[in-house]
Protein backbone atom coordinates (compact mmCIF):
# COMPACT_ATOMS: atom_id res chain seq x y z
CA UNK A 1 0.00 0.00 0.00
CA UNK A 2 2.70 2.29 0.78
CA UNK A 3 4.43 1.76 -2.51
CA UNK A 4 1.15 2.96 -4.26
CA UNK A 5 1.27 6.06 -2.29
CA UNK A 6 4.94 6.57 -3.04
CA UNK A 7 4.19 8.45 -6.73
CA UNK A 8 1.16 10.46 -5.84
CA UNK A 9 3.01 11.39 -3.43
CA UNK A 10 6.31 12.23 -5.24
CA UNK A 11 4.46 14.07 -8.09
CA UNK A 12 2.51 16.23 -5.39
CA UNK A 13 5.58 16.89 -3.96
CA UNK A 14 7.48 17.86 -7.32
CA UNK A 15 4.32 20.18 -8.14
CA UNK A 16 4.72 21.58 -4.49
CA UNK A 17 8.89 22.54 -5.19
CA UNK A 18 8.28 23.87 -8.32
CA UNK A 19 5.23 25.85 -6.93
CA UNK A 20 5.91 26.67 -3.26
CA UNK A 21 9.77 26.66 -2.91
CA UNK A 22 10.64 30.17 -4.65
CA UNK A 23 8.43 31.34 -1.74
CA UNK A 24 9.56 29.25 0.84
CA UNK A 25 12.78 30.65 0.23
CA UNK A 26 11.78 34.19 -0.18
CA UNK A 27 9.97 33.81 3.64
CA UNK A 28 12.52 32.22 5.43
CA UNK A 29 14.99 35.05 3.57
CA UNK A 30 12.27 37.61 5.61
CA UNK A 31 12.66 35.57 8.55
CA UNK A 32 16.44 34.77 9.43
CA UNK A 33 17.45 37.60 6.58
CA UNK A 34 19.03 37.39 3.29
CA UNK A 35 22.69 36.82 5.06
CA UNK A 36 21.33 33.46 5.73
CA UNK A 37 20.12 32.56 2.03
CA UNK A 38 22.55 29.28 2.12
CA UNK A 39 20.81 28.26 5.01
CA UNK A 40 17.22 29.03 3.62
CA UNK A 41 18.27 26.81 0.41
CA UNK A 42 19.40 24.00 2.64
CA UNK A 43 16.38 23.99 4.68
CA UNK A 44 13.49 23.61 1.54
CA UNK A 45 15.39 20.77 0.40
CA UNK A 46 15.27 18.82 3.06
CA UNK A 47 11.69 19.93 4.12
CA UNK A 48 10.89 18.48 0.52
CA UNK A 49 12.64 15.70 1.23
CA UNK A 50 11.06 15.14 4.61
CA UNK A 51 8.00 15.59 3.31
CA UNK A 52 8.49 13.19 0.37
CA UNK A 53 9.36 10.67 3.32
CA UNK A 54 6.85 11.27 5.76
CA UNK A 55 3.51 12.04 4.02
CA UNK A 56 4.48 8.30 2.05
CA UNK A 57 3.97 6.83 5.09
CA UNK A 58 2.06 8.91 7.23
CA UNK A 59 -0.28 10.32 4.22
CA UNK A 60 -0.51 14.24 2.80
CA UNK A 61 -1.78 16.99 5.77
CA UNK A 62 -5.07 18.96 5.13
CA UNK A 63 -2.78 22.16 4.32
CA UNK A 64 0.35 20.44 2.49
CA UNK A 65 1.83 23.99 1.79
CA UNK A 66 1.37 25.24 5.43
CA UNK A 67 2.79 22.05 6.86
CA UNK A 68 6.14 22.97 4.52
CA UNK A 69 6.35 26.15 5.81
CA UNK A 70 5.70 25.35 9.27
CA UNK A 71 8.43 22.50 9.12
CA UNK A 72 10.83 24.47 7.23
CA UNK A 73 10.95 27.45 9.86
CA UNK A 74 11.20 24.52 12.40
CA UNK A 75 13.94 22.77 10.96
CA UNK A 76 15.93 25.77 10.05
CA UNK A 77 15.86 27.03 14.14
CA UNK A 78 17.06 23.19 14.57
CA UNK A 79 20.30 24.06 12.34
CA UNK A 80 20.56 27.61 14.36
CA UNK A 81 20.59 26.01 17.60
CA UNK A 82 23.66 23.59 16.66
CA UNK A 83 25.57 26.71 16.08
CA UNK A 84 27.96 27.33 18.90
CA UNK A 85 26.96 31.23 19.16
CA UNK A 86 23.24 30.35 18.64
CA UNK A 87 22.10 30.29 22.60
CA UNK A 88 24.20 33.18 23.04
CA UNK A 89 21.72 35.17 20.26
CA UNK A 90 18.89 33.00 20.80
CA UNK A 91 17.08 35.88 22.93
CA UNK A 92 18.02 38.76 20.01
CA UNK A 93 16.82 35.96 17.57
CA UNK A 94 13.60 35.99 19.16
CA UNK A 95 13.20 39.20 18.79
CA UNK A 96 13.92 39.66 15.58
CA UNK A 97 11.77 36.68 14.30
CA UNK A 98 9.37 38.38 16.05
CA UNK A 99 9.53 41.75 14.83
CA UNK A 100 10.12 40.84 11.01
CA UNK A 101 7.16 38.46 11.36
CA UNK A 102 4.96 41.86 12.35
CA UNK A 103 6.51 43.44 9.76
CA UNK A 104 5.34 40.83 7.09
CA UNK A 105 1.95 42.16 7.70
CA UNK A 106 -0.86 39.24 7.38
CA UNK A 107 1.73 36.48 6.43
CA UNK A 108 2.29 33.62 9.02
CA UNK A 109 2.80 30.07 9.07
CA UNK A 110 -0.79 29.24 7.80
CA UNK A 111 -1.37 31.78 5.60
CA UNK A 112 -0.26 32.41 2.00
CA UNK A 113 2.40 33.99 1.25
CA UNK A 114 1.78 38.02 0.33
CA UNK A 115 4.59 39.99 -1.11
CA UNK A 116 7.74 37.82 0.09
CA UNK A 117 8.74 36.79 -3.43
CA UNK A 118 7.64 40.30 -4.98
CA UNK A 119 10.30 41.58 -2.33
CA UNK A 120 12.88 38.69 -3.25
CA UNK A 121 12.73 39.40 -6.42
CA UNK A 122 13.90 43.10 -6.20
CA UNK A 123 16.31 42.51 -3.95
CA UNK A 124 18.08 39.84 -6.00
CA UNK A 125 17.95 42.91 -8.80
CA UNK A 126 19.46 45.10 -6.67
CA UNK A 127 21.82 47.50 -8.89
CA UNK A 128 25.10 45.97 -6.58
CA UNK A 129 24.54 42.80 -8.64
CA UNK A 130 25.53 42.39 -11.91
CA UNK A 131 23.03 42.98 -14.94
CA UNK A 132 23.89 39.76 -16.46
CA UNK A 133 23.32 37.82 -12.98
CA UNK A 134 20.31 39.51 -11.41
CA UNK A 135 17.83 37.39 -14.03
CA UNK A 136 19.67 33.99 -13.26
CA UNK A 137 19.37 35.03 -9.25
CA UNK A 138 15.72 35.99 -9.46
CA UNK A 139 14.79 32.91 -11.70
CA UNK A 140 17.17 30.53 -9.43
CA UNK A 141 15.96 32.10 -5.39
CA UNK A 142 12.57 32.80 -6.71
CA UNK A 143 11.46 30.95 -9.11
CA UNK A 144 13.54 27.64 -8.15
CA UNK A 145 14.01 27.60 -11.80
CA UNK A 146 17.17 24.73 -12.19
CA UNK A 147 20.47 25.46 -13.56
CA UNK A 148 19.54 23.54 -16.73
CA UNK A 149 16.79 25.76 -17.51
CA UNK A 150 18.01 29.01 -16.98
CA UNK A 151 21.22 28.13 -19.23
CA UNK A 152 18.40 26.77 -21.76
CA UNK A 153 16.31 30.40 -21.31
CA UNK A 154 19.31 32.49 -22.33
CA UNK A 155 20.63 29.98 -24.81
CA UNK A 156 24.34 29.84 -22.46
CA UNK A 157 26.45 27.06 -21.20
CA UNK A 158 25.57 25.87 -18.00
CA UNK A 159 28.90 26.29 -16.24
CA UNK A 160 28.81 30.03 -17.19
CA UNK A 161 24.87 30.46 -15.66
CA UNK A 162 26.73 28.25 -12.51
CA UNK A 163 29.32 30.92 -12.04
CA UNK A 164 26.88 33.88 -12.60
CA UNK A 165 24.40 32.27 -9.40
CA UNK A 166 27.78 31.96 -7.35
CA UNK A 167 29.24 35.64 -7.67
CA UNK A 168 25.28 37.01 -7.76
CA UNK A 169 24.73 35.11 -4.06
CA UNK A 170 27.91 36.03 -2.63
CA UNK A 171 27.05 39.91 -3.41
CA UNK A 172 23.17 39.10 -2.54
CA UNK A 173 24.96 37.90 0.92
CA UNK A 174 27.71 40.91 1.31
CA UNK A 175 25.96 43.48 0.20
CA UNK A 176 23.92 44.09 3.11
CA UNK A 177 20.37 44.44 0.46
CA UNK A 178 17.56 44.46 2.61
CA UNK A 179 14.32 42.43 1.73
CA UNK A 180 12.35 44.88 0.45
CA UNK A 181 10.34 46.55 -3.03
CA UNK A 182 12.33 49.55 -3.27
CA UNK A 183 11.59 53.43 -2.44
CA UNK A 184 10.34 55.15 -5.76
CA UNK A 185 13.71 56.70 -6.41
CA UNK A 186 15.13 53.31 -6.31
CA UNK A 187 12.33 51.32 -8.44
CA UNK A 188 13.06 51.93 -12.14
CA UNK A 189 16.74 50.99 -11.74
CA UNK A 190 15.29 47.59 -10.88
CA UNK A 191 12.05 47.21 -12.39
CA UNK A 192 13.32 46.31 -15.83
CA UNK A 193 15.17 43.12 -14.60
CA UNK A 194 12.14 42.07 -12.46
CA UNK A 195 9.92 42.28 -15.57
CA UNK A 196 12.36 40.15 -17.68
CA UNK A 197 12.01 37.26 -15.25
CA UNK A 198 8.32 37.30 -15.17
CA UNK A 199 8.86 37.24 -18.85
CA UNK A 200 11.25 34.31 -18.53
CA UNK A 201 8.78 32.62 -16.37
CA UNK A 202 6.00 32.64 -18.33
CA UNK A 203 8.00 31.55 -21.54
CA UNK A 204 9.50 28.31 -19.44
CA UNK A 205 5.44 28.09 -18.59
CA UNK A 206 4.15 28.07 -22.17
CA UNK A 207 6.52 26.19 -23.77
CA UNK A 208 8.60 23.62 -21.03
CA UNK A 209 12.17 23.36 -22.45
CA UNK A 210 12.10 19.71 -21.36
CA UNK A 211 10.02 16.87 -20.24
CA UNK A 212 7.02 14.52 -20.49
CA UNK A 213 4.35 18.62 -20.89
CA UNK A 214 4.80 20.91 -23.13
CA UNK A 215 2.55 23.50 -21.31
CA UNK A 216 3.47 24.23 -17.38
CA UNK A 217 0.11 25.75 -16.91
CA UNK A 218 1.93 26.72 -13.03
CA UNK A 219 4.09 29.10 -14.35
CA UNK A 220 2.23 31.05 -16.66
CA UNK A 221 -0.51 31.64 -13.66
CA UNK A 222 2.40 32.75 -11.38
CA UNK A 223 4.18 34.60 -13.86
CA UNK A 224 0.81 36.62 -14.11
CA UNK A 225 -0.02 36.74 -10.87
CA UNK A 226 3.01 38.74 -10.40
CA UNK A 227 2.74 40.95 -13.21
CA UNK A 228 -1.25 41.41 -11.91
CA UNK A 229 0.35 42.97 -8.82
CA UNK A 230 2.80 45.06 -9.89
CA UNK A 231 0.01 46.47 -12.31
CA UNK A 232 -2.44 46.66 -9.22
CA UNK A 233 0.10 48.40 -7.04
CA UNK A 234 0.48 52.61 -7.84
CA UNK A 235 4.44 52.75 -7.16
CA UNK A 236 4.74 50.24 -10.20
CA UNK A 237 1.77 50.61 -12.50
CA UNK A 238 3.54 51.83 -14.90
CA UNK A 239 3.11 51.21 -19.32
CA UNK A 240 5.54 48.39 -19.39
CA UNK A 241 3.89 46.63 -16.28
CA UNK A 242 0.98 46.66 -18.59
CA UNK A 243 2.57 45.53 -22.15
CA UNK A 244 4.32 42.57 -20.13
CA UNK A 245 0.74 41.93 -18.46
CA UNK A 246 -0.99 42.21 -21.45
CA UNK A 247 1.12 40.03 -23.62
CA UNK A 248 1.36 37.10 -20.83
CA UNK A 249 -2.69 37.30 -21.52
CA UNK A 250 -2.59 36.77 -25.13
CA UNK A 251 -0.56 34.44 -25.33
CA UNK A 252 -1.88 32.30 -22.12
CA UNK A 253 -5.55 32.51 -24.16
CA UNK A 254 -4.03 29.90 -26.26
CA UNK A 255 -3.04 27.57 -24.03
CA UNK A 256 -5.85 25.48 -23.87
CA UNK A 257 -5.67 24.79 -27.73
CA UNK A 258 -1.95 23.88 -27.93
CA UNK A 259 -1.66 20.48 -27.03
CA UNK A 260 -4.32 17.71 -28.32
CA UNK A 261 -5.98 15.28 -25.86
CA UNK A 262 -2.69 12.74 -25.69
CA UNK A 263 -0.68 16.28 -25.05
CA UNK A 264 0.82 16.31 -28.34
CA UNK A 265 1.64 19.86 -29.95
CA UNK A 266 -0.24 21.68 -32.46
CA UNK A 267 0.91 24.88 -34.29
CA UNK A 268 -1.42 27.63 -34.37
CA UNK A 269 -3.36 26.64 -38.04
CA UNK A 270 -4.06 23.69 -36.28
CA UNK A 271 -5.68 24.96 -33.32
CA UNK A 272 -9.26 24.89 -32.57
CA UNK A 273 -9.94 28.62 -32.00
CA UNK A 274 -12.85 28.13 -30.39
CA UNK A 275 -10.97 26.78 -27.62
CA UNK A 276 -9.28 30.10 -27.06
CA UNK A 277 -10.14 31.75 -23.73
CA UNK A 278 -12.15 35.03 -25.24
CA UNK A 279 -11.84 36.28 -21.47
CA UNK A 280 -7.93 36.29 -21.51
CA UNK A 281 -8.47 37.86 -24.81
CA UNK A 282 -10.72 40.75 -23.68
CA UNK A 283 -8.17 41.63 -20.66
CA UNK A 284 -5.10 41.51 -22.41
CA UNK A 285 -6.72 43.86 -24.98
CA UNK A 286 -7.74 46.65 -22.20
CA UNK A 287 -3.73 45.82 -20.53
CA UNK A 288 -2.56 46.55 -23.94
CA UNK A 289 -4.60 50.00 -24.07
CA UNK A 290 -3.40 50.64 -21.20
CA UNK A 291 0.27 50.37 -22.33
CA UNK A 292 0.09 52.87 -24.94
CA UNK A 293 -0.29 55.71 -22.01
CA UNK A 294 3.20 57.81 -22.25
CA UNK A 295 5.59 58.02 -24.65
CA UNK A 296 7.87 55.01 -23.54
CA UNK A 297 7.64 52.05 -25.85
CA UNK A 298 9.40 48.45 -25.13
CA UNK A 299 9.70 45.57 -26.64
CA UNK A 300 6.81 44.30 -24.13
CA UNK A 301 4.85 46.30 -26.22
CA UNK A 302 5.92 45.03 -29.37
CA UNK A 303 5.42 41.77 -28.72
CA UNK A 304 1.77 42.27 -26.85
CA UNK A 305 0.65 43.81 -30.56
CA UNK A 306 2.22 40.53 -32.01
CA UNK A 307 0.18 38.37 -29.73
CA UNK A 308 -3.35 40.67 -30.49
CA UNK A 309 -3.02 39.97 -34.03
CA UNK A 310 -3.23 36.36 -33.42
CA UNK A 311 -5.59 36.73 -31.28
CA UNK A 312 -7.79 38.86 -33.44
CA UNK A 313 -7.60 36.87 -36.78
CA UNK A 314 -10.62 34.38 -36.22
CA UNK A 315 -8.86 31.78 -38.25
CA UNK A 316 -5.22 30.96 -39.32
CA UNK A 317 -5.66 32.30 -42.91
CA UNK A 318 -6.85 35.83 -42.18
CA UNK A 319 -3.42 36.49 -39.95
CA UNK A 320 -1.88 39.56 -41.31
CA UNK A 321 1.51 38.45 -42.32
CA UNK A 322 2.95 41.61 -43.58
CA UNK A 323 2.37 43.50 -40.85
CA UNK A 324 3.60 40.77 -38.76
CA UNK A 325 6.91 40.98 -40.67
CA UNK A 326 7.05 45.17 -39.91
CA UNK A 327 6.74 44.57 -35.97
CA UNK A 328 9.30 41.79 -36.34
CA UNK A 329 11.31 44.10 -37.83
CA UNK A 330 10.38 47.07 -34.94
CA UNK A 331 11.19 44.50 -32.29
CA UNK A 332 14.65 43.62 -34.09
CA UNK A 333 15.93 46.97 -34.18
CA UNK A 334 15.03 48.01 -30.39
CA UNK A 335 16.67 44.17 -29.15
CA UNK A 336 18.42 42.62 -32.00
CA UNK A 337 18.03 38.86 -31.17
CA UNK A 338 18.82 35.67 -33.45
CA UNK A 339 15.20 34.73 -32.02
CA UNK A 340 13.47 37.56 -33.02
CA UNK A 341 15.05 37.13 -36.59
CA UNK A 342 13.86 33.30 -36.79
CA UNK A 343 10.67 34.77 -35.87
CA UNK A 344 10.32 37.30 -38.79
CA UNK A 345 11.24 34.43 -40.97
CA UNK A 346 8.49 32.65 -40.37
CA UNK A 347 5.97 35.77 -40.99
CA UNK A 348 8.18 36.14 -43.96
CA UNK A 349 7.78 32.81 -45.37
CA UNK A 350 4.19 33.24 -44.60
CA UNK A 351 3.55 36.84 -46.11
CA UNK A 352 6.32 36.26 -49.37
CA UNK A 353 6.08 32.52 -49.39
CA UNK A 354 9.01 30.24 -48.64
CA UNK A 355 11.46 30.86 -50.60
CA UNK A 356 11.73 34.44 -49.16
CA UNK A 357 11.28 32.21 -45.37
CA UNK A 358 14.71 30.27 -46.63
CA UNK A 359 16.53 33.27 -47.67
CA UNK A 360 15.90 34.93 -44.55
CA UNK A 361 16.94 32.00 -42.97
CA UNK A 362 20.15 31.61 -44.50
CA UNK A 363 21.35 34.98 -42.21
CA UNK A 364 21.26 33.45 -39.12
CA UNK A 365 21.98 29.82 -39.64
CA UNK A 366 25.70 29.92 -38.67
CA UNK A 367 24.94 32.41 -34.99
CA UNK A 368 26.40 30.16 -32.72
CA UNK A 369 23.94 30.68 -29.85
CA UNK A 370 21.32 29.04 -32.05
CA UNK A 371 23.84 25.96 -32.24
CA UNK A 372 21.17 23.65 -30.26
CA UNK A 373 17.79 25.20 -30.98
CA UNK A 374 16.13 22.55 -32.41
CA UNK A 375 13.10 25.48 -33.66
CA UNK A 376 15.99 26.64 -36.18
CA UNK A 377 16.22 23.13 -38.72
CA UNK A 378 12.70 22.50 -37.85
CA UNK A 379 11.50 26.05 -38.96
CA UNK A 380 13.57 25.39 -42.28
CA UNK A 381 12.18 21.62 -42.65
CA UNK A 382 8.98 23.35 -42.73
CA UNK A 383 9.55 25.29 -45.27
CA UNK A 384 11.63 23.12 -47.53
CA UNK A 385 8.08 20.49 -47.13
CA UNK A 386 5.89 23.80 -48.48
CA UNK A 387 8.72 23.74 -51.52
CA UNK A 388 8.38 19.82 -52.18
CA UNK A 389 11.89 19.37 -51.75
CA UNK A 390 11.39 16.32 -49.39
CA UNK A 391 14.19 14.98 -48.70
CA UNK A 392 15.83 18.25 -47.27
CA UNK A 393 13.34 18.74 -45.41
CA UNK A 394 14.10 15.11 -43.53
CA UNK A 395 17.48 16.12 -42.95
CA UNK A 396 16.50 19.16 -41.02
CA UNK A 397 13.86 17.48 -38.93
CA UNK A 398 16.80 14.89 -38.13
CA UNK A 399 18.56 17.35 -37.32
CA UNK A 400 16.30 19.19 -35.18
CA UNK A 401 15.34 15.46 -33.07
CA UNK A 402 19.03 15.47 -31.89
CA UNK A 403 19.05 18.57 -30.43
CA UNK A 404 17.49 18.98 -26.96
CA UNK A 405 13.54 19.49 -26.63
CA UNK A 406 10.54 18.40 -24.19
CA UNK A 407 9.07 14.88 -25.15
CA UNK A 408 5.70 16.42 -27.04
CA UNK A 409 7.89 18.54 -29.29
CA UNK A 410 10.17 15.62 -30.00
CA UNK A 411 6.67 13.42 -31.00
CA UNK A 412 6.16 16.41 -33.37
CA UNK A 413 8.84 16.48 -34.97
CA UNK A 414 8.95 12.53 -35.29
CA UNK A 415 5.17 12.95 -36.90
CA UNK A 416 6.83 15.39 -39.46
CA UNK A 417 9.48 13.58 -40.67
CA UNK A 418 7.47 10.52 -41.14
CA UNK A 419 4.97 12.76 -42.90
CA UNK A 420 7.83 13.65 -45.79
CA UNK A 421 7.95 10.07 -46.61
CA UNK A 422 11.66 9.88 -47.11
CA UNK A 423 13.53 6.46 -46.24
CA UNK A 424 16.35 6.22 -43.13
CA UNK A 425 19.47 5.22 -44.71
CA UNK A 426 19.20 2.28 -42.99
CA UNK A 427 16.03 1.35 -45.11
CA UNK A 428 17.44 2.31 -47.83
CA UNK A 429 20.27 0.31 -47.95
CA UNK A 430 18.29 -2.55 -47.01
């Protein structure tokens, strides 16, 4: 019996890390302070590996997240109290769990957690880090986003996202930064980096860079629930806020469409529109109006028009191509990115046909940080199929199956290659 409890248990537990540890981390961080952010790490592990243990045995609690919390906190005043100084502080300790629990407002043991990760996640972009490390901390602390997937969000080598999280934590840990949203004249300095990993969050969401799902319908919710409150809140309403906000909406209307009933992928002429959430729809539209207030313009805002034209072409074949292409070409020139460029190929090849697609390709087939994006070969494939020219187009989805990619795009891709009809060498020189 207990061995049928064992993966219930383990995938509620999974769900739980992936869902509940950024903000374990970021309330402990409140508690014992962000000094002690090696200790806070330490201690969700093990409570997830405690609970992994106990509730196998014992069965889940009526609050599973409260019990973590409560269990964390406990086990991390365990570690304190094997400290030779810690009897000697235990009194100021007191105190000072006491007062920084006050000052969390409504948040205690049993209660969700408020603000603690909003906080965490300015703190860990606190101008004394590094720009290139703040997104890796913030995604890492807050997000418990894994090494492997950060490295996969900004297209790096691992080791080099390792070293960026060691030198980022150290300064997180000697810099003295408080655990706090900023005063105003503090904010914009650190807004921009805490919008780029609730961008990063979402796009890890709607598209899992590995694994059995290619939707992780968890992260797009909290990667809008955090964009929801820094729209809600005055200090950081600001156009941007809403772009980000309003894009994350467009795009998470689709969700529901983009895997079949077995989970498998389909591209957007293949979705069932109908299945779009017209709700989304309707708020990301008024987040987008919203946006255009002031003169600033981003590339959140670029990208939110890119998602309302999908979203306003009631089928696949009324998408307006060409002017698809121009904002590709707007976003481009504010953030040049290899991405964006694959991107505008595909309007391209849609607008001009595919030979234009191709020869748009051809300009970024040889930058090195697309070296193991399988979307590059496959995007080509694609259009080599639309051309006839088969047998190309194998070789490209052959390519694109040995680079890395979650399970449902990798049953895609299979379905595609079989669908050009062309023999393995193998067969053939049977």
């Amino acid at each position: 019996m207990i061995a049928a409890q064992e993966q219930p248990v383990r995938e509620l537990v999974e769900h739980l890390f992936r869902h509940e540890a950024g903000a374990m981390l970021a309330w402990l961080c409140r508690v014992f302070g962000l000094k002690k952010i090696d200790l806070a790490e330490e201690v969700v592990q093990d409570t997830m590996l405690q609970a992994l243990r106990q509730w196998s045995f014992a069965g889940v609690p009526a609050e599973p997240a409260a019990w973590l919390r409560r269990t964390a906190r406990n086990r991390a005043i365990d570690i304190l109290r094997r400290q030779s100084a810690f009897h000697k502080r235990e009194p100021v300790l007191a105190e000072m769990f006491q007062a920084r629990q006050q000052a969390a407002g409504s948040t205690t043991l049993d209660d969700p957690i408020a603000d603690d990760q909003l906080a965490m996640m300015f703190a860990c972009c606190h101008p004394a880090i590094p720009a290139d490390a703040r997104v890796a901390l913030t995604l890492k602390t807050v997000s418990a986003f894994s090494v492997v997937e950060i490295a996969r969000a900004f297209l790096m080598p691992q080791a080099t996202i390792a070293q960026r999280l060691v030198r980022a934590k150290r300064l997180l840990v000697e810099s003295g930064i408080e655990l706090s949203v900023p005063p105003a004249a503090e904010l914009g300095q650190r807004l921009d980096s805490v919008l780029q990993v609730i961008y990063l969050v979402f796009n890890e969401g709607y598209t899992a860079h590995h694994g059995e799902d290619l939707v992780r319908q968890d992260l797009c919710s909290e990667a809008v629930r955090l964009a929801q409150q820094l729209a809600g809140d005055p200090s950081t309403s600001r156009p941007k806020v809403h772009a980000l906000l309003a894009l994350m909406l467009l795009q998470g209307s689709r969700l529901p469409a983009r895997v079949d009933s077995r989970g498998d992928l389909l591209l957007l002429p293949e979705q069932d529109r109908t299945l779009w959430d017209t709700g989304l729809i309707a708020e990301g539209m008024q987040h987008l109006e919203e946006s255009s207030t002031g003169k600033e313009l981003t590339t959140y805002h670029v990208q939110a028009a890119i998602a309302a034209v999908h979203a306003a072409s009631p089928r696949h074949e009324d998408t307006d191509w060409r002017y698809l292409v121009d904002l590709y070409d707007q976003l481009d020139s504010m953030e040049p990115s290899p991405i964006v460029r694959l991107n505008r190929a595909v309007a391209l090849g849609m607008a001009s046909g595919p030979e234009a697609g191709l020869a748009a390709l051809t300009q970024i087939e040889n930058d090195r940080s697309l070296a193991n994006y399988y979307l590059l070969p496959a995007v080509r494939a694609d259009m080599l199929v639309r051309l006839g020219r088969f047998e190309e187009a194998a070789d490209d989805y052959r390519r694109a199956l040995a680079l890395p990619c979650s399970e449902p795009e990798r049953r895609f891709l299979a379905r595609r290659l079989e669908a050009c009809g062309v023999p393995t060498a193998a067969t053939r020189d049977a």
